[in-house]
C-alpha atoms as a PDB file:
ATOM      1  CA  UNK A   1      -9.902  86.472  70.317  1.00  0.00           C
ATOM      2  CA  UNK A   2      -7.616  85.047  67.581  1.00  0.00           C
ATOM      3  CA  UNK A   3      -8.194  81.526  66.204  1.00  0.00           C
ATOM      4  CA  UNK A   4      -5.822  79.435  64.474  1.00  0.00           C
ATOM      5  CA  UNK A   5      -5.880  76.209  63.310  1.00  0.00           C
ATOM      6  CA  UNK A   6      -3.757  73.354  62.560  1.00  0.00           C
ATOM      7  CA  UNK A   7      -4.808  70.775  59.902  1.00  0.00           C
ATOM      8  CA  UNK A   8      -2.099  67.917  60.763  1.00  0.00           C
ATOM      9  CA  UNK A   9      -3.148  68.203  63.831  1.00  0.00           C
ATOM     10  CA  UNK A  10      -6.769  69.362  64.116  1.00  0.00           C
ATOM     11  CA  UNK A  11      -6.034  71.707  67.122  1.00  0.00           C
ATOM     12  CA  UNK A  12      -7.731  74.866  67.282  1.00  0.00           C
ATOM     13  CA  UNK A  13      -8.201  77.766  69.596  1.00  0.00           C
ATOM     14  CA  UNK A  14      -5.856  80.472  71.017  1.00  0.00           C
ATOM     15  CA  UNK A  15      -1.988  80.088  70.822  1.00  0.00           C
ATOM     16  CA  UNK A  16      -0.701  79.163  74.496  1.00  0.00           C
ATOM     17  CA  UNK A  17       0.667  81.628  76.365  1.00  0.00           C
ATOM     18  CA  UNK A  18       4.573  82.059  75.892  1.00  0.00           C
ATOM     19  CA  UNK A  19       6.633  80.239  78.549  1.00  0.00           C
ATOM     20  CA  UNK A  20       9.087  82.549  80.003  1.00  0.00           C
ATOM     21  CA  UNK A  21      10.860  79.203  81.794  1.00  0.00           C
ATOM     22  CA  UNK A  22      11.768  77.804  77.892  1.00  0.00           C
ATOM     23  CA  UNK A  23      15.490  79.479  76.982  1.00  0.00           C
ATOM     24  CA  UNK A  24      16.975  80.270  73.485  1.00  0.00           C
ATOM     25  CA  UNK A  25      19.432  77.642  72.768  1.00  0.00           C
ATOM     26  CA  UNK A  26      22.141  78.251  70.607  1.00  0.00           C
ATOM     27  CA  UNK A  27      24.699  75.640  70.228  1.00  0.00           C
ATOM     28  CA  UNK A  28      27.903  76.089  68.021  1.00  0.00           C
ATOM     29  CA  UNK A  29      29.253  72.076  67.107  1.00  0.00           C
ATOM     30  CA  UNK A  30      32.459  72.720  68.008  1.00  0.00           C
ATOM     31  CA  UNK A  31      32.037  74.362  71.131  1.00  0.00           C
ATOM     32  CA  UNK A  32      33.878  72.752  74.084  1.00  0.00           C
ATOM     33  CA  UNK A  33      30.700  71.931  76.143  1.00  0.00           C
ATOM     34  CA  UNK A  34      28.845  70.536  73.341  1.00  0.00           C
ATOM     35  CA  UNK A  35      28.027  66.456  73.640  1.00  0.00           C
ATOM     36  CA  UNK A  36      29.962  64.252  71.295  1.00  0.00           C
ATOM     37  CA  UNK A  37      29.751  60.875  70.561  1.00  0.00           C
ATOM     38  CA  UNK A  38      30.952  58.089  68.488  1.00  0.00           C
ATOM     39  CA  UNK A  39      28.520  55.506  67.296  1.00  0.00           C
ATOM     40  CA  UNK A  40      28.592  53.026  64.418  1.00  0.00           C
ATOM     41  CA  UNK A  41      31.917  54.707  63.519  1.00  0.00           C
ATOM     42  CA  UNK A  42      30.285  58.159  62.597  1.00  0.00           C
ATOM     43  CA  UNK A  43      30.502  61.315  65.071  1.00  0.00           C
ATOM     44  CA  UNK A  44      27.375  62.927  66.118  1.00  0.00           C
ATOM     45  CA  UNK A  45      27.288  65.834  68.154  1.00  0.00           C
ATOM     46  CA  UNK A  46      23.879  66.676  70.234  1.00  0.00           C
ATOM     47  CA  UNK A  47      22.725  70.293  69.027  1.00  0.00           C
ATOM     48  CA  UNK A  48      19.330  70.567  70.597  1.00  0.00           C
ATOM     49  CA  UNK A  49      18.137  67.937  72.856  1.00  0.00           C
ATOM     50  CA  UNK A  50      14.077  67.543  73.963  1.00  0.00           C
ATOM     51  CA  UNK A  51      15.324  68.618  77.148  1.00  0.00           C
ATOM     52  CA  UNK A  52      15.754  72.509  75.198  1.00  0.00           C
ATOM     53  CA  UNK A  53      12.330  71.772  73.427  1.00  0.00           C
ATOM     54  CA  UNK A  54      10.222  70.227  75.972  1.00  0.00           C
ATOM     55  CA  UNK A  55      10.448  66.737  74.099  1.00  0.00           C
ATOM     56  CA  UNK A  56       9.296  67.987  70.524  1.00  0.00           C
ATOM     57  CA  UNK A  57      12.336  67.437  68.805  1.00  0.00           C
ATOM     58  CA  UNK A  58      16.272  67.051  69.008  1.00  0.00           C
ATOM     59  CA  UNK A  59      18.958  68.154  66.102  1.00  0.00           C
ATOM     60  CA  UNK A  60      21.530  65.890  66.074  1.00  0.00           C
ATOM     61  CA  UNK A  61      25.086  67.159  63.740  1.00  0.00           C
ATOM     62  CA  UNK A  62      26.106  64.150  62.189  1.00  0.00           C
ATOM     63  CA  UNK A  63      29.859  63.593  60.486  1.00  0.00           C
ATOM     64  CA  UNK A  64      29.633  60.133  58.692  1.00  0.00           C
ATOM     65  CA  UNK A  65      32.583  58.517  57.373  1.00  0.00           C
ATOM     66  CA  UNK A  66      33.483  56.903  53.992  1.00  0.00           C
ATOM     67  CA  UNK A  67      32.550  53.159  55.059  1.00  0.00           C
ATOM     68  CA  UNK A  68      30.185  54.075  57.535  1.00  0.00           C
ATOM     69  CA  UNK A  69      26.419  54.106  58.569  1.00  0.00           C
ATOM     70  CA  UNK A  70      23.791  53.017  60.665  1.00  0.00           C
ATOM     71  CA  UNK A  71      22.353  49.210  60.210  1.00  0.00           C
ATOM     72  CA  UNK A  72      18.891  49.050  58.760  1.00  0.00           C
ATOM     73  CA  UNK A  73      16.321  49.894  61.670  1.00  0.00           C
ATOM     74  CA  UNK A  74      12.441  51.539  61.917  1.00  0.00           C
ATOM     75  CA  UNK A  75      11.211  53.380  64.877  1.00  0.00           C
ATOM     76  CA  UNK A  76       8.238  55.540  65.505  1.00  0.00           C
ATOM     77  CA  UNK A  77       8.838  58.691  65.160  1.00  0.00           C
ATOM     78  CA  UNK A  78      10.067  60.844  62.010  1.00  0.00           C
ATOM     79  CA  UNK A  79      13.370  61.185  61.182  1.00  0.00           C
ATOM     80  CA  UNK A  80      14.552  64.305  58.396  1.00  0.00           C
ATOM     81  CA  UNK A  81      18.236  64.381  57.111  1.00  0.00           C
ATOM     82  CA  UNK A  82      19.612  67.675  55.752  1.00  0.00           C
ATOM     83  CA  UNK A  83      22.501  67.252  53.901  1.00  0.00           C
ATOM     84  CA  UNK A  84      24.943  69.688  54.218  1.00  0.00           C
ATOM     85  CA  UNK A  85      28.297  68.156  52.332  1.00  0.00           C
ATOM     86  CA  UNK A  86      28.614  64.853  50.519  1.00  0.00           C
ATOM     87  CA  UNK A  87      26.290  61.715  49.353  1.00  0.00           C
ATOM     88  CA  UNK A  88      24.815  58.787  50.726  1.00  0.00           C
ATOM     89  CA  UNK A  89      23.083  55.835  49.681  1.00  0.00           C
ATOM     90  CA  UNK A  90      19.564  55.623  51.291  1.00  0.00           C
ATOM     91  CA  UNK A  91      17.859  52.828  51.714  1.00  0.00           C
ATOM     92  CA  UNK A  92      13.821  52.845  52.027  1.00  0.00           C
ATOM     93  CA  UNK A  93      11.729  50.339  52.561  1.00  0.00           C
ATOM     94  CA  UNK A  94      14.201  48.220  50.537  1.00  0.00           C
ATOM     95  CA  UNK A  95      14.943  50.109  47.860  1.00  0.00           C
ATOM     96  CA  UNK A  96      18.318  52.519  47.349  1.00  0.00           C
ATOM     97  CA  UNK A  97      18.935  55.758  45.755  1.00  0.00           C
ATOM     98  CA  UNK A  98      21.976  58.042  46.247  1.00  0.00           C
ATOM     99  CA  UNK A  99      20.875  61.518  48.034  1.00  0.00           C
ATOM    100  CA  UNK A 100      23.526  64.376  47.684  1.00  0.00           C
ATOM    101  CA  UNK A 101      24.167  67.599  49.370  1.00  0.00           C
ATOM    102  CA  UNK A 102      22.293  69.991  49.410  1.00  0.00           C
ATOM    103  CA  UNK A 103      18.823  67.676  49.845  1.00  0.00           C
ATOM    104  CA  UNK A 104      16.881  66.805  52.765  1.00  0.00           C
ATOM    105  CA  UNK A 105      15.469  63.185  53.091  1.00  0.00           C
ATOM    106  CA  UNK A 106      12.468  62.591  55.377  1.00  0.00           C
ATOM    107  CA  UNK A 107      12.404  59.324  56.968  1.00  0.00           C
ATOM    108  CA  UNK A 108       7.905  58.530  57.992  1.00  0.00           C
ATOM    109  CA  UNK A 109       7.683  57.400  61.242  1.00  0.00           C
ATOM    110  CA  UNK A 110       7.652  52.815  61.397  1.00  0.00           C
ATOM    111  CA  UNK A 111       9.397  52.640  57.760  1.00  0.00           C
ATOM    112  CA  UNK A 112      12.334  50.729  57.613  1.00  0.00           C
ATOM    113  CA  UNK A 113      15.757  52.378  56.801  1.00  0.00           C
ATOM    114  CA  UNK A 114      19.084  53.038  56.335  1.00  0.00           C
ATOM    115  CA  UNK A 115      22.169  54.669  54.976  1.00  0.00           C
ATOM    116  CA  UNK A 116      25.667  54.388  53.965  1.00  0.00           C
ATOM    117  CA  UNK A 117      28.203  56.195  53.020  1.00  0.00           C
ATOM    118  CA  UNK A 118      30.274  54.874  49.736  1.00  0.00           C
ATOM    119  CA  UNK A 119      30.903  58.313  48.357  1.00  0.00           C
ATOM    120  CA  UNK A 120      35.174  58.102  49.470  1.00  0.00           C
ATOM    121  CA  UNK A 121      34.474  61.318  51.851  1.00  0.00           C
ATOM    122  CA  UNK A 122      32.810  62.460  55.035  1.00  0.00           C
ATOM    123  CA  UNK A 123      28.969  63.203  54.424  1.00  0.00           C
ATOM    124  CA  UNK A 124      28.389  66.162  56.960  1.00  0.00           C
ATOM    125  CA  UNK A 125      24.211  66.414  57.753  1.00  0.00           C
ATOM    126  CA  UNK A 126      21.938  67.551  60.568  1.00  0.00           C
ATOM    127  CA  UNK A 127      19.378  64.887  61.427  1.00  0.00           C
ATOM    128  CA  UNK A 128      15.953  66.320  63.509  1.00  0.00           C
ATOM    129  CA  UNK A 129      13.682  63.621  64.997  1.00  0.00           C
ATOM    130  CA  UNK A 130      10.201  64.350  66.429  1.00  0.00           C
ATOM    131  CA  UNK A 131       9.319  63.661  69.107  1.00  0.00           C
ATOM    132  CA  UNK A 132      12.950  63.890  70.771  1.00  0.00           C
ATOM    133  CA  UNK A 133      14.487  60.689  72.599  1.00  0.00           C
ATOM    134  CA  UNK A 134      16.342  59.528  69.554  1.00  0.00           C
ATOM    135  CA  UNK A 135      19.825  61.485  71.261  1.00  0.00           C
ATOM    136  CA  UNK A 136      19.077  59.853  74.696  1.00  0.00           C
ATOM    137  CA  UNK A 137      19.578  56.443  72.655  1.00  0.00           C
ATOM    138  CA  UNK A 138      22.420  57.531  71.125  1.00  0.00           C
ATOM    139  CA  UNK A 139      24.345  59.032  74.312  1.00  0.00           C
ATOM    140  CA  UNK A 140      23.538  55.869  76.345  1.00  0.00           C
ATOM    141  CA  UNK A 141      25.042  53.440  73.604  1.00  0.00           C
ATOM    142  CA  UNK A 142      27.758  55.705  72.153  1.00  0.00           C
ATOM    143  CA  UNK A 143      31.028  56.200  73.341  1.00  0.00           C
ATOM    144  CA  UNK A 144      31.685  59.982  74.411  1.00  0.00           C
ATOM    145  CA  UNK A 145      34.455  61.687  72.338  1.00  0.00           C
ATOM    146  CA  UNK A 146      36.133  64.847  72.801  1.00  0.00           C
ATOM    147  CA  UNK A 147      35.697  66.774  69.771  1.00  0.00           C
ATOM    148  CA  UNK A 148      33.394  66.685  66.238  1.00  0.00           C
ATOM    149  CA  UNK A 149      37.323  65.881  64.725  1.00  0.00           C
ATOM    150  CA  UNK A 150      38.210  63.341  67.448  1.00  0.00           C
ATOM    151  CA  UNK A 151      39.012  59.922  65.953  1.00  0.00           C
ATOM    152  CA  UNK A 152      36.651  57.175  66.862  1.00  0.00           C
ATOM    153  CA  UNK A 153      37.876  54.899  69.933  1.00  0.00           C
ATOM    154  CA  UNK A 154      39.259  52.013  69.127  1.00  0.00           C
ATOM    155  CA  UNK A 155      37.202  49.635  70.976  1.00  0.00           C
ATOM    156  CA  UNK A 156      37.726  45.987  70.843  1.00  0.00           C
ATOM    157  CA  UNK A 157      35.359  43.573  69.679  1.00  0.00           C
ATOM    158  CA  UNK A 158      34.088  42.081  72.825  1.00  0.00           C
ATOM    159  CA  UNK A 159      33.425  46.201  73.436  1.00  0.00           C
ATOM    160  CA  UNK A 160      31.423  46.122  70.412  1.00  0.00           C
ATOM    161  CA  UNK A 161      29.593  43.183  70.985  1.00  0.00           C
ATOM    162  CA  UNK A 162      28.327  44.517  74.454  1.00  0.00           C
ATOM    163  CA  UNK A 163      27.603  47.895  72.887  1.00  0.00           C
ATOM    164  CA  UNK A 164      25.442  45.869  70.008  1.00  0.00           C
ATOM    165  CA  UNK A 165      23.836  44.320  72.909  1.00  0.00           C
ATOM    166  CA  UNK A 166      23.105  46.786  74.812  1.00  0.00           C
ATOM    167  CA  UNK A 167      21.664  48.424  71.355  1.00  0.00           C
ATOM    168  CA  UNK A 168      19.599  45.716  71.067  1.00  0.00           C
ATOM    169  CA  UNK A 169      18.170  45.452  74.346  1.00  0.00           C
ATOM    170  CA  UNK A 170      17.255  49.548  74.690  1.00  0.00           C
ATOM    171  CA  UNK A 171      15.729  49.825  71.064  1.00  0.00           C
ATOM    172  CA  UNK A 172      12.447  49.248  72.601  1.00  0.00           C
ATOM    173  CA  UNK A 173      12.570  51.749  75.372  1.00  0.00           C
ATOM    174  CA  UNK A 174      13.512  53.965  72.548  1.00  0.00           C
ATOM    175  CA  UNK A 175      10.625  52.961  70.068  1.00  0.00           C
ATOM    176  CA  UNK A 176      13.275  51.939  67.652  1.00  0.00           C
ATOM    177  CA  UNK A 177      13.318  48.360  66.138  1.00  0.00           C
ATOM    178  CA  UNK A 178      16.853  46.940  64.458  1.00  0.00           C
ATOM    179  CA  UNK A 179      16.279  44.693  61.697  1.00  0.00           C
ATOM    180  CA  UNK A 180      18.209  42.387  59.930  1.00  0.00           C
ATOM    181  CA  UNK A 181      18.633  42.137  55.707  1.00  0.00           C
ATOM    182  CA  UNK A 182      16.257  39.628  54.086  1.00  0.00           C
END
């Protein structure tokens, strides 16, 4: 019998069984079926959703405009950003630093965070969170777009304000927490 253990997770004992009923996934971002949407002004596009990894993780293309980024926010699970093209400013737990393509940022679950993009170009990254549910929150408060390239909607601001509140009210379901600058 083989053994194997896991030190982050003190699990020992066989390795499961394969499960026939998982599927390969391979998603290209700029295939026609593939989920697009526009939040915060940047353009993510759903690679892998928890659905495809039965909830350990989703991959999540992001295309972040110059001008553009999430507002500062925490949430419970971890959160890595590959940079692929491009900068952005990073904040952690309060303090900033510029991260550049090619680096990878990991985000530990319940810190506060966010980014921004000041760099005069797109930033193209992947972002993985484990456990998955981060892409549920961001297809039920984004707007669906056609395309990786499609412009963002012009939404008006009473649109905005509902989407904000609707934000606001679903960050919980969603373990995420939005906070506000100090």
């Amino acid at each position: 019998m083989n053994e194997y253990s896991i030190t982050s997770t003190g699990r020992t004992g066989p390795i499961p069984a394969d499960d026939p009923n998982r599927k390969l996934t391979v998603v290209d971002p700029d295939d026609p079926t593939a989920r697009h949407i526009s939040l915060v002004g940047d353009t993510y596009t759903i690679l892998v959703s928890g659905d495809e990894t039965d909830g350990r993780y989703c991959l999540i293309d992001m295309l972040v405009p110059d001008g553009s980024g999430p507002p500062p926010h925490r949430h419970d699970f971890e959160e890595m950003f590959s940079l692929l093209e491009g900068e952005l400013e990073f904040t952690f737990r309060g303090e900033t630093q510029t991260v550049r393509a090619p680096a990878t940022a990991n985000i530990p679950s319940n810190a506060p965070h966010a980014f921004w993009n000041t760099s005069g170009k797109t930033v193209h990254m992947l972002c993985m969170c484990t456990p998955a549910g981060q892409e549920e929150f961001f297809m039920t408060v984004g707007v669906a777009v056609a395309s990786r390239d499609a412009a963002p909607p012009e939404i008006s601001k009473e649109e905005q304000a509902a989407k904000g509140k609707l934000a606001q009210e679903l960050a919980p379901k969603y373990r995420t927490e939005m906070l506000t600058l100090a």
